[in-house]
C-alpha atoms as a PDB file:
ATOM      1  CA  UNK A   1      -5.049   0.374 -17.377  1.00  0.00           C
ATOM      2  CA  UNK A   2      -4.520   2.133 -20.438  1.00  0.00           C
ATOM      3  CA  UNK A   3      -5.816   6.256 -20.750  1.00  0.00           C
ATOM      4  CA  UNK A   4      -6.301   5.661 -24.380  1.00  0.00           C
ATOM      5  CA  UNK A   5      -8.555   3.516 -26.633  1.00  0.00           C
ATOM      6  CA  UNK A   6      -8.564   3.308 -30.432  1.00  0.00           C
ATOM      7  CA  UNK A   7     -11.372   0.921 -31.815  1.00  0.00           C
ATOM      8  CA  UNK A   8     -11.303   0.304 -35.451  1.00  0.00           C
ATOM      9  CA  UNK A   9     -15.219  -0.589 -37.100  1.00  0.00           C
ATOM     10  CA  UNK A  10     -14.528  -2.815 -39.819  1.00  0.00           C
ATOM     11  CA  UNK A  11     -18.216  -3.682 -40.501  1.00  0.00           C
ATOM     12  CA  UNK A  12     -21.510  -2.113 -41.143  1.00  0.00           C
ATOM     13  CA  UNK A  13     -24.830  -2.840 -42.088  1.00  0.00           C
ATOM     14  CA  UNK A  14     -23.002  -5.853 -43.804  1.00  0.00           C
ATOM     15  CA  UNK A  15     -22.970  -7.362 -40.086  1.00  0.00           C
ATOM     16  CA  UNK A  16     -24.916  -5.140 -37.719  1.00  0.00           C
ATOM     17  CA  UNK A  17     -24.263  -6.458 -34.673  1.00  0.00           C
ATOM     18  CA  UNK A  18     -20.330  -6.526 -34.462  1.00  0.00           C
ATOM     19  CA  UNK A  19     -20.914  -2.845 -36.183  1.00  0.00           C
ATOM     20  CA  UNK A  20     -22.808  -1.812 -33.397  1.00  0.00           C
ATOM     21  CA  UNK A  21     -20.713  -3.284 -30.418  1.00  0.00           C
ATOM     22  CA  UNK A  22     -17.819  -1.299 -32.145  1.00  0.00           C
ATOM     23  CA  UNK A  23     -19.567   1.782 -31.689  1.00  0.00           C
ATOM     24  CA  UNK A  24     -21.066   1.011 -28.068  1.00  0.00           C
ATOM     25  CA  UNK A  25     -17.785   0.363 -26.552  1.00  0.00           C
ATOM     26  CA  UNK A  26     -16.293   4.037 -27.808  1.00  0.00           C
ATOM     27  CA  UNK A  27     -18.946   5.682 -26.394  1.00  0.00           C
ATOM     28  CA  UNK A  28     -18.709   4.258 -23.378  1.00  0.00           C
ATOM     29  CA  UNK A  29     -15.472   4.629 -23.217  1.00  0.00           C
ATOM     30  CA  UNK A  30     -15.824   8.175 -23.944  1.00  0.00           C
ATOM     31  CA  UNK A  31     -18.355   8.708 -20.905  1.00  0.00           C
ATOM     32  CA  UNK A  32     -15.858   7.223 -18.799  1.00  0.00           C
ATOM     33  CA  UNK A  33     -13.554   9.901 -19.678  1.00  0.00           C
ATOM     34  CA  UNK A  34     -11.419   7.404 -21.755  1.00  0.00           C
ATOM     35  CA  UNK A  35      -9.385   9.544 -24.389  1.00  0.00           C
ATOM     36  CA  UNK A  36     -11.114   7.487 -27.503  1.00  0.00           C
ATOM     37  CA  UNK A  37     -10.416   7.275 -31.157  1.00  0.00           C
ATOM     38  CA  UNK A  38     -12.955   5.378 -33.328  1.00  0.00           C
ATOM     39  CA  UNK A  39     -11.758   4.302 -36.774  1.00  0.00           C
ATOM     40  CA  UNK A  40     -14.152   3.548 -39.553  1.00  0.00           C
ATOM     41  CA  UNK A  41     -13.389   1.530 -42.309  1.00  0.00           C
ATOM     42  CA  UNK A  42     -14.620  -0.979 -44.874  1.00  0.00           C
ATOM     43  CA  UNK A  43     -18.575  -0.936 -44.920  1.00  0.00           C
ATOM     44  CA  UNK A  44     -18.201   0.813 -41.754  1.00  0.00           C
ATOM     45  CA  UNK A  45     -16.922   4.008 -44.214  1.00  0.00           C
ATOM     46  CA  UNK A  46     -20.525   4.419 -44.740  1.00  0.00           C
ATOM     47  CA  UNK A  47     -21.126   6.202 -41.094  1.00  0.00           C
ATOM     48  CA  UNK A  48     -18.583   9.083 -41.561  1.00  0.00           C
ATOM     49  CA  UNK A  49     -21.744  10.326 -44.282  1.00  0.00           C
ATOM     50  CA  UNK A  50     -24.825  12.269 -43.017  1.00  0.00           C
ATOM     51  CA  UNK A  51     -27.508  10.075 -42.800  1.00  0.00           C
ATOM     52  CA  UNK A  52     -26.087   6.836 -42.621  1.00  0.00           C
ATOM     53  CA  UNK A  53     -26.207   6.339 -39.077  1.00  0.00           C
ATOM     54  CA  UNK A  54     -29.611   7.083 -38.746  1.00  0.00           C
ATOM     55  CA  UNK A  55     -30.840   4.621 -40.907  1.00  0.00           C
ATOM     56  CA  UNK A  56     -29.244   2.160 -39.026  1.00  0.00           C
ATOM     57  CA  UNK A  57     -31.093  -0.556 -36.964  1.00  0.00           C
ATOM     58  CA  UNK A  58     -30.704  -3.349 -34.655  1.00  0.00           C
ATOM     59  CA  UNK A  59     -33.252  -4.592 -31.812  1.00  0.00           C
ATOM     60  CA  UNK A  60     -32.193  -3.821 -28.278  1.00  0.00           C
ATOM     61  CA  UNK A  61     -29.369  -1.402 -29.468  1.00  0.00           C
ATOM     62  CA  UNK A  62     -28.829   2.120 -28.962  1.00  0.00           C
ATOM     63  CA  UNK A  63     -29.026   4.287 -32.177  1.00  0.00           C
ATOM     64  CA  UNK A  64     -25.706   4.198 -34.348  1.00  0.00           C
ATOM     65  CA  UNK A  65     -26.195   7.836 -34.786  1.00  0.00           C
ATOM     66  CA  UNK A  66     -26.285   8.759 -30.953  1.00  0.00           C
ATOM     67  CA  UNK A  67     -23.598   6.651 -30.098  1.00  0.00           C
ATOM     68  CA  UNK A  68     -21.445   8.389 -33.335  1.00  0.00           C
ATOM     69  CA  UNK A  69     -22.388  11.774 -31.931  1.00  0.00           C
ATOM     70  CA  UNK A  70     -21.332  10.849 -28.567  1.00  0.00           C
ATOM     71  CA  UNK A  71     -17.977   9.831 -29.908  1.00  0.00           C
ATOM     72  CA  UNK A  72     -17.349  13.343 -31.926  1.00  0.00           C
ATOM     73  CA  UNK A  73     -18.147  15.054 -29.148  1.00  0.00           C
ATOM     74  CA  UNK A  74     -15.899  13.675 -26.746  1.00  0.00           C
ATOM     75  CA  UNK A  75     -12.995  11.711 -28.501  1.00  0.00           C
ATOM     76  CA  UNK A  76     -12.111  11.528 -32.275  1.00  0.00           C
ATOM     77  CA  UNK A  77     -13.946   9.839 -35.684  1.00  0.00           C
ATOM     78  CA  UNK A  78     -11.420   8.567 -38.091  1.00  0.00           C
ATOM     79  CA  UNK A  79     -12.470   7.965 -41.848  1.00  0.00           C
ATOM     80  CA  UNK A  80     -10.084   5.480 -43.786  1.00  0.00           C
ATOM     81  CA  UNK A  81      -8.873   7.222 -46.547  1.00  0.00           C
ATOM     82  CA  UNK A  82      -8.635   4.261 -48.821  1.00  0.00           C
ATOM     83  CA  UNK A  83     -11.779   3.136 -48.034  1.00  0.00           C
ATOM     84  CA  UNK A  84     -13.172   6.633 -48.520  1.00  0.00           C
ATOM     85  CA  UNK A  85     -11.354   6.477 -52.200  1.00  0.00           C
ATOM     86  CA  UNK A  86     -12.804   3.189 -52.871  1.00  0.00           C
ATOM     87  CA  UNK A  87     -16.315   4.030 -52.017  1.00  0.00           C
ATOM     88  CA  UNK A  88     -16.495   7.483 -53.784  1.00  0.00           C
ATOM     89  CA  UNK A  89     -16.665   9.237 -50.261  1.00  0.00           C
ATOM     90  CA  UNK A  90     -15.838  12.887 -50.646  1.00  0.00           C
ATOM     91  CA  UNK A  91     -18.449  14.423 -48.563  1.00  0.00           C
ATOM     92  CA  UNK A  92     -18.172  13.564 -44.720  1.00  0.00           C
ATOM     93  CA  UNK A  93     -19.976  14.845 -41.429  1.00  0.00           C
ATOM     94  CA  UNK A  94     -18.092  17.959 -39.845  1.00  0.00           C
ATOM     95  CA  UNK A  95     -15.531  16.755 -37.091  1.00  0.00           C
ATOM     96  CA  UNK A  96     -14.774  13.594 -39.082  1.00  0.00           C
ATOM     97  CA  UNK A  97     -11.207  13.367 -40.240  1.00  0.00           C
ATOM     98  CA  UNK A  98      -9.799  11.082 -43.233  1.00  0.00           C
ATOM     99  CA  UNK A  99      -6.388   9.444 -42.522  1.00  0.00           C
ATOM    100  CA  UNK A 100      -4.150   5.978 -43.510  1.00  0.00           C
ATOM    101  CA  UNK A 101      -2.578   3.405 -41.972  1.00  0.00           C
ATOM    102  CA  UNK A 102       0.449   5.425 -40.832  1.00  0.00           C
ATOM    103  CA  UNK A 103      -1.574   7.439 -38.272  1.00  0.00           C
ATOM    104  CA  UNK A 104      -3.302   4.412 -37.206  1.00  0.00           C
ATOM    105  CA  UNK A 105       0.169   2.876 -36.975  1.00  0.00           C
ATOM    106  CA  UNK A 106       0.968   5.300 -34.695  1.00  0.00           C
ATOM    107  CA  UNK A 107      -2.317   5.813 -32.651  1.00  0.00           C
ATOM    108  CA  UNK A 108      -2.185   2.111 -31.446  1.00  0.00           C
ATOM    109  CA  UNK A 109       1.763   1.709 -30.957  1.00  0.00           C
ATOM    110  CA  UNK A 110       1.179   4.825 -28.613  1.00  0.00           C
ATOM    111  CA  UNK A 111       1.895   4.177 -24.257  1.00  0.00           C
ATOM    112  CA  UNK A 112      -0.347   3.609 -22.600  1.00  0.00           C
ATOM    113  CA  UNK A 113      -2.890   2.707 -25.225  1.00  0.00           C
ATOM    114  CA  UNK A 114      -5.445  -0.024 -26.014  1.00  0.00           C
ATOM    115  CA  UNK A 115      -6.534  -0.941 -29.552  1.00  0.00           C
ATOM    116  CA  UNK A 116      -9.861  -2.982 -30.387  1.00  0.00           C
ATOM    117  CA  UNK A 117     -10.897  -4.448 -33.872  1.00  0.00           C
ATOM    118  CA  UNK A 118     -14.548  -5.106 -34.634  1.00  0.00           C
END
């Protein structure tokens, strides 16, 4: 079994449900006391900014911003720095970090690792 997850969101409101699995499977992952690493990028870009998350919704689904939370304070949140660029991000929730494809590159070619695309 692998010790570390990374799970790249590559949807958000655009397509709410895969969006929100994304995000349910890091945190649970994190309470499991998986090392986790949740990478946000397209529309998904959007939930590295205050506020975002919380207007999320979807019946029978735990709220984005809860299960964001539970990811920065147990694994890591990873803002796509082109995707940032091309949506005019500059401002971003403290604990989020903005990084490219080589350290996402090297985050799922790790041992001992498991990578997830939603």
């Amino acid at each position: 079994m692998a010790s570390r997850l990374v799970v790249k969101a590559t949807a958000g409101a655009d397509a709410p449900e895969r969006c929100a699995q994304a995000f349910t499977v890091a945190s649970v992952a994190v309470a499991a006391g998986v090392e986790v690493s949740l990478w946000l990028t397209g529309e998904a870009a959007w939930f590295a900014v205050a506020g975002h998350a919380e207007r999320f919704e979807l019946p029978h689904s735990p709220p984005l911003a809860s299960l964001r939370d539970a990811v920065l304070a147990g694994g890591s949140l990873t803002l796509c720095t082109q995707c940032a660029v091309r949506r005019g991000i500059t401002d971003v929730l403290p604990g989020v970090r903005t990084a490219g494809a080589a350290l996402f590159v090297a985050e799922v070619l790790a041992d001992d690792t498991q990578a997830l695309v939603y």
